[in-house]
C-alpha atoms as a PDB file:
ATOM      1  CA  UNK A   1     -48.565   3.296-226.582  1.00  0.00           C
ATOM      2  CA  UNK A   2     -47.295   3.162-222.935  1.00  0.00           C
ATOM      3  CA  UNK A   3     -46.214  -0.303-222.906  1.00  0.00           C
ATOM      4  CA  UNK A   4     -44.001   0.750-226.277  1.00  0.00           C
ATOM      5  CA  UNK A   5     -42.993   3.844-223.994  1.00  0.00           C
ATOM      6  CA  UNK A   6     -41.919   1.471-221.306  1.00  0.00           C
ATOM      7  CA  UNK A   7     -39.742  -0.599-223.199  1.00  0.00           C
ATOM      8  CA  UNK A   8     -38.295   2.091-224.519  1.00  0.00           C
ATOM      9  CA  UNK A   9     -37.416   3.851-221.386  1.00  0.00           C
ATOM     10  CA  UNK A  10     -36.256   0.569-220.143  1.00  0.00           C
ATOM     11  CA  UNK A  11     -33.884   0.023-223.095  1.00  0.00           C
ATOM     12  CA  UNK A  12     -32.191   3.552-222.509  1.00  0.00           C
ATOM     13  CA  UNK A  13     -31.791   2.718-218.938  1.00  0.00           C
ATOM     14  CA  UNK A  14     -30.055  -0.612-219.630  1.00  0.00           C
ATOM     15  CA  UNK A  15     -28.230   1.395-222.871  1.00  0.00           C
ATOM     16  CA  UNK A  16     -26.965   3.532-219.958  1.00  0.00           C
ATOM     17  CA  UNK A  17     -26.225   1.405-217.156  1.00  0.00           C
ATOM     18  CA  UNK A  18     -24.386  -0.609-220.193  1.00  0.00           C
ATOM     19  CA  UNK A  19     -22.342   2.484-221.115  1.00  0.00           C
ATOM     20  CA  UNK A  20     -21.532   3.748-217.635  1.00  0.00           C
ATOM     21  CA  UNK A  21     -19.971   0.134-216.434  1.00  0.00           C
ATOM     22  CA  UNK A  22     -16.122   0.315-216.671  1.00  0.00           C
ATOM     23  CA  UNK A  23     -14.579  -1.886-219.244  1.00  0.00           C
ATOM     24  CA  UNK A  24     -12.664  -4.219-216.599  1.00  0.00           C
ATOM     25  CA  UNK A  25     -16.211  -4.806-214.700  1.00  0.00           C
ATOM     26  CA  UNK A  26     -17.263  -5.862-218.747  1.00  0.00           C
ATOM     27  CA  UNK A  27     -13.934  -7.993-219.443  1.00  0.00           C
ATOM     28  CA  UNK A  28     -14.513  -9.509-215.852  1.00  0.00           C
ATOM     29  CA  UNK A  29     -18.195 -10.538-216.663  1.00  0.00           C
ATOM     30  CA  UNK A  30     -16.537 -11.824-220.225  1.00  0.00           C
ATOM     31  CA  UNK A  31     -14.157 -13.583-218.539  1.00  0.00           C
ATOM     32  CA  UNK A  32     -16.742 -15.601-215.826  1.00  0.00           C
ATOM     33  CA  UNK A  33     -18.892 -16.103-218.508  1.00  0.00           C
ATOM     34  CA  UNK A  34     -16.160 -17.781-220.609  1.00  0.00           C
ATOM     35  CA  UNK A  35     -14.903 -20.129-217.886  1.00  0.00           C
ATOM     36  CA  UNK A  36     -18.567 -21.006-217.248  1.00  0.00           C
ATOM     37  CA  UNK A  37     -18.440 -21.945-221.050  1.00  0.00           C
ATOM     38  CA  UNK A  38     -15.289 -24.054-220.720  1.00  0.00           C
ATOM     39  CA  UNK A  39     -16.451 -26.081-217.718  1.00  0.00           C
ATOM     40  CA  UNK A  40     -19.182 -26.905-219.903  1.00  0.00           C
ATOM     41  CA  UNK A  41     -17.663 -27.725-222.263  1.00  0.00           C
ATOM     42  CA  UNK A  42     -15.153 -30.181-220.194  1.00  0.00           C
ATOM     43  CA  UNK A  43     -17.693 -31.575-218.423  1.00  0.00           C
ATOM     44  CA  UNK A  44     -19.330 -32.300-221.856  1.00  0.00           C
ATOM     45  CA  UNK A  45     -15.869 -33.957-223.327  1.00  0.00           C
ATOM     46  CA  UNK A  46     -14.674 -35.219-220.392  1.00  0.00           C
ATOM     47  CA  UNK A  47     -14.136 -38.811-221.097  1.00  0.00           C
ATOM     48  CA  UNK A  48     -12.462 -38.355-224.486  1.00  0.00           C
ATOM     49  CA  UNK A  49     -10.384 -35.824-222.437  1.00  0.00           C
ATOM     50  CA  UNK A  50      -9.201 -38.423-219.753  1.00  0.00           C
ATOM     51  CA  UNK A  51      -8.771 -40.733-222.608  1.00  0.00           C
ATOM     52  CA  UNK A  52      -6.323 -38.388-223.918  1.00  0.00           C
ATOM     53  CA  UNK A  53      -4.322 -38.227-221.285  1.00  0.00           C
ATOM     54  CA  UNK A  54      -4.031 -41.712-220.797  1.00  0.00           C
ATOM     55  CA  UNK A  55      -2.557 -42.200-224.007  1.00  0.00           C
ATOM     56  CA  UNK A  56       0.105 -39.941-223.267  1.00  0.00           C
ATOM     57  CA  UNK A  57       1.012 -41.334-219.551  1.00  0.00           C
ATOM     58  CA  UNK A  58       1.671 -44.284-221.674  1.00  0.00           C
ATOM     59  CA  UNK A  59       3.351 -43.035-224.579  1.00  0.00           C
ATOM     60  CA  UNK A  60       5.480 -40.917-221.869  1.00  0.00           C
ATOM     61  CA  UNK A  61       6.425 -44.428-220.036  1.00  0.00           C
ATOM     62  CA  UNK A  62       7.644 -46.089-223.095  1.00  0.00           C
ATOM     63  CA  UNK A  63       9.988 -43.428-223.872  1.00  0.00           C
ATOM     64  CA  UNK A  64      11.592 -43.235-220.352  1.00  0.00           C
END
């Protein structure tokens, strides 16, 4: 029974310290978390990314 009481007690506190966090400290921690997921990401896709671009550098010089 007390280690159910303890988790409970800890989920209120966390409920709370959840709940009294403004909403631009939440959209902030969104927003790291998001670039974290894009750099990732890039890092994951890179070469068909540079790939890409080298396409268009050459596309772009035919054209001019």
């Amino acid at each position: 029974a007390n280690a159910i009481e303890a988790i409970a007690i800890y989920e209120t506190k966390t409920n709370l310290a959840y709940k009294s966090m403004s909403q631009t400290e939440r959209q902030e921690e969104e927003v790291a978390e998001n670039a974290s997921n894009k750099r990732k990401w890039e890092s994951k896709h890179n070469g068909s990314l540079s790939q890409q671009n080298k396409r268009h550098k050459v596309s772009r010089a035919h054209t001019a």
